[in-house]
Protein backbone atom coordinates (compact mmCIF):
# COMPACT_ATOMS: atom_id res chain seq x y z
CA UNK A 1 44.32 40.95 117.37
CA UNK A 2 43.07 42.45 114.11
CA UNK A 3 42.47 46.04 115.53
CA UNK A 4 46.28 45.54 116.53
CA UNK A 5 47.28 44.51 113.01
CA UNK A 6 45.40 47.19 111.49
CA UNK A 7 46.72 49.71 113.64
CA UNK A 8 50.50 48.59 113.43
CA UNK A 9 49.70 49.06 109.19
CA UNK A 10 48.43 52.60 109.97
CA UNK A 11 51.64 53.40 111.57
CA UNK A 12 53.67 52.21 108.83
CA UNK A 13 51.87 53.55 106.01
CA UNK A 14 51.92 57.47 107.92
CA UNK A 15 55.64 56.68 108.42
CA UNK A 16 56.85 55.68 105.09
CA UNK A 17 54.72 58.61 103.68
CA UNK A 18 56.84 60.89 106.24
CA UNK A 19 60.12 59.64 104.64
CA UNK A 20 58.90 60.10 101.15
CA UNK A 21 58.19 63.77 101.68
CA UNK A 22 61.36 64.51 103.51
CA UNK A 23 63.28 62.36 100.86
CA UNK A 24 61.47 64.92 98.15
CA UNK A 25 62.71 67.88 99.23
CA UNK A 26 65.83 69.88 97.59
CA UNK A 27 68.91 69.78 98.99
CA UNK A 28 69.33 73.30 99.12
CA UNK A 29 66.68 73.12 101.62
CA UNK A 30 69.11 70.37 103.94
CA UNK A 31 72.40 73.38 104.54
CA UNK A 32 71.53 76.03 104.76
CA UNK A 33 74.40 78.93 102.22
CA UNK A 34 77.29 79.71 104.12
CA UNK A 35 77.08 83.27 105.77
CA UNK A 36 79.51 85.68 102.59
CA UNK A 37 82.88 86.64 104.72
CA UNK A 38 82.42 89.87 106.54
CA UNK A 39 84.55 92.60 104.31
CA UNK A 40 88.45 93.05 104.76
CA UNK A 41 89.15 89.26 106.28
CA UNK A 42 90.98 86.39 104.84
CA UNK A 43 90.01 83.26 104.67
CA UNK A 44 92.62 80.64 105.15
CA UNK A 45 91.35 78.72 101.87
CA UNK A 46 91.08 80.67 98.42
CA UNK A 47 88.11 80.61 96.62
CA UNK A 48 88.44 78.81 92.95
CA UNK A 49 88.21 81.79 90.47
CA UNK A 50 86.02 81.38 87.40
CA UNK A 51 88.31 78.75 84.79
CA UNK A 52 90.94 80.24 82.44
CA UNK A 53 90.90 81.57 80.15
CA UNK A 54 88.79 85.02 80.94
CA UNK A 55 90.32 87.22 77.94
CA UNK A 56 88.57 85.95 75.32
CA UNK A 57 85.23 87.61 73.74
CA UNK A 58 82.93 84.92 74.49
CA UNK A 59 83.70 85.20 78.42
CA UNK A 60 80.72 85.96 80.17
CA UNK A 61 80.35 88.48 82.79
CA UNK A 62 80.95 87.48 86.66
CA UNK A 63 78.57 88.04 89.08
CA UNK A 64 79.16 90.07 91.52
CA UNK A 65 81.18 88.15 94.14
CA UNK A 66 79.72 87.04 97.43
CA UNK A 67 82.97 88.29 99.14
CA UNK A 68 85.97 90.47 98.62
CA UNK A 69 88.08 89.11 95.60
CA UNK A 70 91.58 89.01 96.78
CA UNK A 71 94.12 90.93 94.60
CA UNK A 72 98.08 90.56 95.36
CA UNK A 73 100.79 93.10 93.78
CA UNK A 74 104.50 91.39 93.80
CA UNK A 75 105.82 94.87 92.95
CA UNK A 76 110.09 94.85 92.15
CA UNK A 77 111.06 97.39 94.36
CA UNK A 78 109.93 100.39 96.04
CA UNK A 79 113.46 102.04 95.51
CA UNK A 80 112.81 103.49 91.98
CA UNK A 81 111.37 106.71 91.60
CA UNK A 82 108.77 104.96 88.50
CA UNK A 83 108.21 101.83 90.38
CA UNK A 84 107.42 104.49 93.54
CA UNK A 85 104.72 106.82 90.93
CA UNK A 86 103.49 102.23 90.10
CA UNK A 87 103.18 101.60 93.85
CA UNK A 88 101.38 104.77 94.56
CA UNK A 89 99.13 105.13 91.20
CA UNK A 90 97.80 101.55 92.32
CA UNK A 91 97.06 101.91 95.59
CA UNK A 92 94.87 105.08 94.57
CA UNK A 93 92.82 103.08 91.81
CA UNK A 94 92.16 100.08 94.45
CA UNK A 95 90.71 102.48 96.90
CA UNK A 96 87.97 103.08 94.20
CA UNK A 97 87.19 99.69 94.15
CA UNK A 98 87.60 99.06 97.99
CA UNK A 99 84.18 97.74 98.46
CA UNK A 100 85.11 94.55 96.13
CA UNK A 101 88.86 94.49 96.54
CA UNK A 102 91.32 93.32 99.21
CA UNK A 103 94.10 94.68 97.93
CA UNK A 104 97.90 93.83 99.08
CA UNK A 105 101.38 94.73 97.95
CA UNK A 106 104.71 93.80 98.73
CA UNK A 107 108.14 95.07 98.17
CA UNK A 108 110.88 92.98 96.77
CA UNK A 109 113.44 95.10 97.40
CA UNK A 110 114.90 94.71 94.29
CA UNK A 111 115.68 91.10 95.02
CA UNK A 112 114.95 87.55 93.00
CA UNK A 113 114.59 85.27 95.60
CA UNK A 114 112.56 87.97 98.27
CA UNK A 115 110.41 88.87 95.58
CA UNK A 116 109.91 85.07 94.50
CA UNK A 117 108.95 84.38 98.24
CA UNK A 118 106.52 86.70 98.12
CA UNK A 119 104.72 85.27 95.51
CA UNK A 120 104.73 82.02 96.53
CA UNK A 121 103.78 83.50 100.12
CA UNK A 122 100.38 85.24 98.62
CA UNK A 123 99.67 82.10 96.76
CA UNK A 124 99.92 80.17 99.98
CA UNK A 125 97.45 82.40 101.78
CA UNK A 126 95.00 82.66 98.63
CA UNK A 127 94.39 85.31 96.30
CA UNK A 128 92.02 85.62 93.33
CA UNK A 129 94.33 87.68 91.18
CA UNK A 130 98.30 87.84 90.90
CA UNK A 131 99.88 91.45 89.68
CA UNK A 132 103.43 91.35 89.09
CA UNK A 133 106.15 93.36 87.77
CA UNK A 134 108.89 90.91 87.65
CA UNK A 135 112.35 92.17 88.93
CA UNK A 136 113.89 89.52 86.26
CA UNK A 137 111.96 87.52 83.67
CA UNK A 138 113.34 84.19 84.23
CA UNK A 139 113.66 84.06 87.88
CA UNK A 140 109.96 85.01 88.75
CA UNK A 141 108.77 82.79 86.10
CA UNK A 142 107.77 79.88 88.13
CA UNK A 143 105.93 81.18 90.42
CA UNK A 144 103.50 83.02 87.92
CA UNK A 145 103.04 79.83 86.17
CA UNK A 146 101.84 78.07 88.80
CA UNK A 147 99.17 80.55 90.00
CA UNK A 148 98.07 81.09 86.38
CA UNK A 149 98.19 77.06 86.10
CA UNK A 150 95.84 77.00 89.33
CA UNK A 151 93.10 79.12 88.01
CA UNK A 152 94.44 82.34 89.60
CA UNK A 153 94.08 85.36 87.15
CA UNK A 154 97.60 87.01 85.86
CA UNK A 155 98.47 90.17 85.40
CA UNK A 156 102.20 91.33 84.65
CA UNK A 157 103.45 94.56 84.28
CA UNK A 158 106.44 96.91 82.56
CA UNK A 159 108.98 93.44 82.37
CA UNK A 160 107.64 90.12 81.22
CA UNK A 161 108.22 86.54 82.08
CA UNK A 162 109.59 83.74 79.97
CA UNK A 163 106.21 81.98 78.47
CA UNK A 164 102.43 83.27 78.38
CA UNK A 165 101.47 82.06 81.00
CA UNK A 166 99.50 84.97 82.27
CA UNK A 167 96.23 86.68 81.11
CA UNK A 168 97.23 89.40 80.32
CA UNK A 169 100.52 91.58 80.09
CA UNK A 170 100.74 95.63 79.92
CA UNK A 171 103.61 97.70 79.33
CA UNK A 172 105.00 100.64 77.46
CA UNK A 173 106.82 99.80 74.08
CA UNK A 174 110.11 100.02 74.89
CA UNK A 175 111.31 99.32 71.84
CA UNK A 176 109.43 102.04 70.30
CA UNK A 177 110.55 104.33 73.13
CA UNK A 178 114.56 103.45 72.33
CA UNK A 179 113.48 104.06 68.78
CA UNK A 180 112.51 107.63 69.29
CA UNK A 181 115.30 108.22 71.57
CA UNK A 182 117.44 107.08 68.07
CA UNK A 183 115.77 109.39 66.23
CA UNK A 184 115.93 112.65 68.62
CA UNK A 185 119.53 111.55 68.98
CA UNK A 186 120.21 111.85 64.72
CA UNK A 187 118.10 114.56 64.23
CA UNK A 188 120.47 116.71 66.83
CA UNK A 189 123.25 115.66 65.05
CA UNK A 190 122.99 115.07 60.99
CA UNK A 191 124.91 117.21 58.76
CA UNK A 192 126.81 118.63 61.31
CA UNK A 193 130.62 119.24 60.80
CA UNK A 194 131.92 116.89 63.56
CA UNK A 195 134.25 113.74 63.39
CA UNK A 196 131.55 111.57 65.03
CA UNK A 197 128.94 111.91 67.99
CA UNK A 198 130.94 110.51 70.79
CA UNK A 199 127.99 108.85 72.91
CA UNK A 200 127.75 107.55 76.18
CA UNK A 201 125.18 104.64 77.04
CA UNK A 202 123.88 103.85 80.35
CA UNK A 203 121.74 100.97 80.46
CA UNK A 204 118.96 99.79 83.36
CA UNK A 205 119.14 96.49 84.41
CA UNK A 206 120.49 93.45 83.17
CA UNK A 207 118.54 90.50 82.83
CA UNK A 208 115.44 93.04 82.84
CA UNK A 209 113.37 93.17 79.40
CA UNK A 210 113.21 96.95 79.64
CA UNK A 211 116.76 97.20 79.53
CA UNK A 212 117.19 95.11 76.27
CA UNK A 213 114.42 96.39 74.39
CA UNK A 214 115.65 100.13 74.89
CA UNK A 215 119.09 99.39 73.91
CA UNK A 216 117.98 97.52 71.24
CA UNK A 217 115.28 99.75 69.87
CA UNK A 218 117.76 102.41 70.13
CA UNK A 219 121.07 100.52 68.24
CA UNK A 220 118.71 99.74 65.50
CA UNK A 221 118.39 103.57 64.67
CA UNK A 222 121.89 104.07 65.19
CA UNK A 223 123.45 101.17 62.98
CA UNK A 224 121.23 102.01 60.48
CA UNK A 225 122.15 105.74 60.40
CA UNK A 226 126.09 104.45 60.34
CA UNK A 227 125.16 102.31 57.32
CA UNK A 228 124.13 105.15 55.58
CA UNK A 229 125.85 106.21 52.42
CA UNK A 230 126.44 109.96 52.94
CA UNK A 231 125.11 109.75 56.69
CA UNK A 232 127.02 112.08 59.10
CA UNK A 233 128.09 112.24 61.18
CA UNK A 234 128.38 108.57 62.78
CA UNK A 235 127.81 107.61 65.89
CA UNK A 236 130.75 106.37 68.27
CA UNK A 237 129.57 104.62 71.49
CA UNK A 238 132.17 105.61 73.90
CA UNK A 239 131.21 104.01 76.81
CA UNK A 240 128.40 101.55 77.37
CA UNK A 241 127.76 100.36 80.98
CA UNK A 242 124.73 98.71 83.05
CA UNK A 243 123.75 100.96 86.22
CA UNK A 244 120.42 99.15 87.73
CA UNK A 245 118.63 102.48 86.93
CA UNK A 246 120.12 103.86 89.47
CA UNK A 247 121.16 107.72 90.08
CA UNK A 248 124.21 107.48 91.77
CA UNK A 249 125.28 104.21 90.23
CA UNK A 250 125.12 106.28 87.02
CA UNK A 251 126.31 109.06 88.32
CA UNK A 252 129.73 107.25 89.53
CA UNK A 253 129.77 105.47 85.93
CA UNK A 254 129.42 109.06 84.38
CA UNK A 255 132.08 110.60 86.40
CA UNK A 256 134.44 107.67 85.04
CA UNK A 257 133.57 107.82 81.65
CA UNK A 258 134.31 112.00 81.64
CA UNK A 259 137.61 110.99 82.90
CA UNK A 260 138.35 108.77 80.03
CA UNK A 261 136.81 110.98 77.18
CA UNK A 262 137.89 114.93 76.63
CA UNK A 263 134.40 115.14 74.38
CA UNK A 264 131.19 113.52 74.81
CA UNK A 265 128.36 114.69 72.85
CA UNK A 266 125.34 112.49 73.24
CA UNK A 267 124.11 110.77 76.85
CA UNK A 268 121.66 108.03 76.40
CA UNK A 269 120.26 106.95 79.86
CA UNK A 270 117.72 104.24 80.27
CA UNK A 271 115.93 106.13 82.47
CA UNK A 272 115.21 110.01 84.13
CA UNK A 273 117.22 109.52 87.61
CA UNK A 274 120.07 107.69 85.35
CA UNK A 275 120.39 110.66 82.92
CA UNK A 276 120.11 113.20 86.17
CA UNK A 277 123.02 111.14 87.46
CA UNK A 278 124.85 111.88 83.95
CA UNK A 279 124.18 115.74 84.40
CA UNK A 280 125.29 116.17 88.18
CA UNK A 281 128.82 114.23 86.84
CA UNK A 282 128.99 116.12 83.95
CA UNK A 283 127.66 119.65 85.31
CA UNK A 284 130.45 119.33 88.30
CA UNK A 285 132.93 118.77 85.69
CA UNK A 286 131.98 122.12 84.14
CA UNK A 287 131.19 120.16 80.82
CA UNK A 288 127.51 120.14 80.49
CA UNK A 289 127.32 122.22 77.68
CA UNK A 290 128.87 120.04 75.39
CA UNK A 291 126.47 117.24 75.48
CA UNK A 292 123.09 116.30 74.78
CA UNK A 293 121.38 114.31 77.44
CA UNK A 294 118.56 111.65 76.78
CA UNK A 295 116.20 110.04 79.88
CA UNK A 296 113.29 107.88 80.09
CA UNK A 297 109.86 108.09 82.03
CA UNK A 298 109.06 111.76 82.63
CA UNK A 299 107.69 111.71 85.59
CA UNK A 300 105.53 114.86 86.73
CA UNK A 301 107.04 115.27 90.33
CA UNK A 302 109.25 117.59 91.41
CA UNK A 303 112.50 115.22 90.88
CA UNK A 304 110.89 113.79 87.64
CA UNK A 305 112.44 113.72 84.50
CA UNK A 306 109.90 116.54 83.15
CA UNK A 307 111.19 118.89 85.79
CA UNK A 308 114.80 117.75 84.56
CA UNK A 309 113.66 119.00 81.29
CA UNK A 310 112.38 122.27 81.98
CA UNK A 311 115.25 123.41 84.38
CA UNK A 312 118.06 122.33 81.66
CA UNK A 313 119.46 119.87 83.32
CA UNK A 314 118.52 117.07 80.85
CA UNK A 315 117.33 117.74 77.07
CA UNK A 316 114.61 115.48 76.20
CA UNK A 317 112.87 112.64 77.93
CA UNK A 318 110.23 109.97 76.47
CA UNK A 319 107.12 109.10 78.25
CA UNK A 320 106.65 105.89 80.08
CA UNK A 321 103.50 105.63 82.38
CA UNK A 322 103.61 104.41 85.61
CA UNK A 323 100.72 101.74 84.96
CA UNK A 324 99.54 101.16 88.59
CA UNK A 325 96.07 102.60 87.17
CA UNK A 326 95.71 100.96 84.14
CA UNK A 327 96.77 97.61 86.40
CA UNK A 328 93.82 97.99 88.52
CA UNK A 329 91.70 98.99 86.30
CA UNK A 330 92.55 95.73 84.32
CA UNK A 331 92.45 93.40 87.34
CA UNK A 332 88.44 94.75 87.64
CA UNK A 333 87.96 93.34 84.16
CA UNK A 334 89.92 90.27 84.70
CA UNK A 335 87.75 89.38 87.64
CA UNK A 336 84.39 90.54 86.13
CA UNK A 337 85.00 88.23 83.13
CA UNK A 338 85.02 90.88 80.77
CA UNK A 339 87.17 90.84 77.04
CA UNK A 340 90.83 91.89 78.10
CA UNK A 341 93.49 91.57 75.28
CA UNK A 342 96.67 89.27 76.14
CA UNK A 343 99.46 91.91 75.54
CA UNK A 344 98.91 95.69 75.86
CA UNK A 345 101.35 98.24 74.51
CA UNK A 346 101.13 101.77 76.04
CA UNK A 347 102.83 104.47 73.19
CA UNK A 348 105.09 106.94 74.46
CA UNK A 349 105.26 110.98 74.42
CA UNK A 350 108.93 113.14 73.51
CA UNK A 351 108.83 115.67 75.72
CA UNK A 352 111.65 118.59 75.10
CA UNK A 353 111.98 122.22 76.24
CA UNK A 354 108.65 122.91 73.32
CA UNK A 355 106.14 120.94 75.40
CA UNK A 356 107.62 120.27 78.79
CA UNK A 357 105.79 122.80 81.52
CA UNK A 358 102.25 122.28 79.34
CA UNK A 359 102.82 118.28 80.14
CA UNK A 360 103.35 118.93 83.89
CA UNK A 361 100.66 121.47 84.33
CA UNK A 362 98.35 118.95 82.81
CA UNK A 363 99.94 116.24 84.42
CA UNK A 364 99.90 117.14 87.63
């Protein structure tokens, strides 16, 4: 009976000095790391990216990740010759980067609520990063605030949303650009025996920020020439009207406003395939010569407002860079952790008949 006992205690002891080591072990050791996702699939769930914000000089580097990081581009349209040289300069700069980036984009055809969906869509299927160039500020609003409100980084591009809600926005300075557009326009003009500068106006988009800040930056150059003591000759807007920055939307608009004026002297166009539209309505009128034509963008392809410029058909355009680059380039940083400022302004570029085929040759 006591070699039983003392054997039954020998048991115990060697088994509660079994549990003692197994309960000492770390619990890395109990599950085993999850194999990383093989490159170019999706996972159903996203990954939480690091915690906003990431902008801010005391962010520390990421590591590098243990998958893909998921980047989504709600792009406005495809339709648009500038949002075509966006789509295109993007998907370039992600191939660089292919061996850390899934990279998507989708088209919303110009369209609030298609473009909204596909937000919300690329949300629902998980992304790490959110580029968007709104198609309207207010409408695609919501959206961006709830992925920048779920830890998903932000990037916006060209037109804004309503808020800061986003890490970081970049954009040319349109105001600037409608600005030197003003100035081009007066310094054509002043001192020159004339009545007034009878100008036509045709605007982008309404709703869009683009829009507003060109007219605006524009006006303000304008009204304060007209206030002027001594200051002519003035400017008379002649016809103002919204064409989407579209060609043949401007075009038709162009047509009606030669019909209603027997002189125009000064086209301002929110954009290059606007202020090509003015010159094919004004050129098949056989009145070309009598007016000065301003576009936006100059774009080096062969239908780009620098090609405008150097075959005459439009006078001067201002430089607005198609940012699909720089967005990339940005969403690497964003990712990585590293300092990115909230709001980037690009500056713009004239470019006339003096400087127009040096641009494109070293453009191209």
């Amino acid at each position: 009976m006591a070699r039983k006992s003392l054997m039954l205690t020998v048991v115990l002891g060697f088994g509660l000095w079994l549990m003692g080591c197994e309960s000492g072990k770390p619990k890395s050791a109990e599950s085993p790391a999850a194999a990383p996702t093989p490159a170019g699939t999706v996972e159903s769930q996203p990954v939480a990216p690091p915690a906003q914000p990431a902008t801010g000089a005391e962010a520390q580097p990421a590591p590098a990740p243990a998958r893909k990081w998921r980047v989504g581009f709600s792009h406005s349209n495809y339709q648009e010759p500038w949002r075509i040289a966006m789509k295109k300069a993007a998907e370039r700069e992600a191939e660089k980067y292919k061996d850390i980036l899934d990279f998507e984009i989708h088209d919303g055809r110009g369209d609030n609520t298609v473009q909204k969906a596909n937000t919300e869509a690329m949300l629902t299927k998980g992304i790490d990063l959110l580029i968007i160039s709104p198609h309207e500020a207010a409408p695609q609003t919501p959206p961006v605030a709830e992925a920048y409100n779920r830890g998903i980084k932000v990037l916006v591009l060209d037109r804004k949303i309503v808020g800061d809600t986003y890490n970081c926005f970049i954009g040319g300075d349109n105001v600037q650009i409608g600005q030197e557009a003003g100035k081009w326009a007066v310094e054509q003009f002043k001192g020159k025996e004339m009545s007034d500068v009878k100008t036509v106006i045709l605007q982008g988009q309404s709703g869009a920020t683009p829009t507003k800040e060109r007219q605006d930056g524009f006006m303000s150059v304008i009204n304060e020439w007209n206030a002027g003591e001594g200051n002519t000759p003035k400017f008379t807007i002649v016809f103002n009207q919204i064409c989407d920055y579209d060609r043949d939307k401007a075009k038709t608009q162009m047509e009606n406003a030669l019909q209603a004026n027997p002189r125009i002297d000064l086209v301002y166009a929110h954009n290059d395939p606007m202020a090509i539209g003015a010159y094919l309505a004004a050129n098949a009128a056989g009145r070309r010569g009598e007016m000065k034509i301003i576009g936006i963008d100059a774009l080096c392809d062969p239908d780009g407002g620098v090609q405008a410029v150097i075959d005459g058909k439009i006078d001067v355009t201002f430089v607005y860079p198609p940012l699909g680059k720089e967005a990339i380039e940005l969403a690497v940083k964003l990712l990585r952790n590293e300092p990115v400022e909230k709001n980037i302004s690009l500056p713009t570029i004239r470019i006339d008949s003096t400087n127009a085929a040096s641009y494109m040759e070293a453009n191209k």
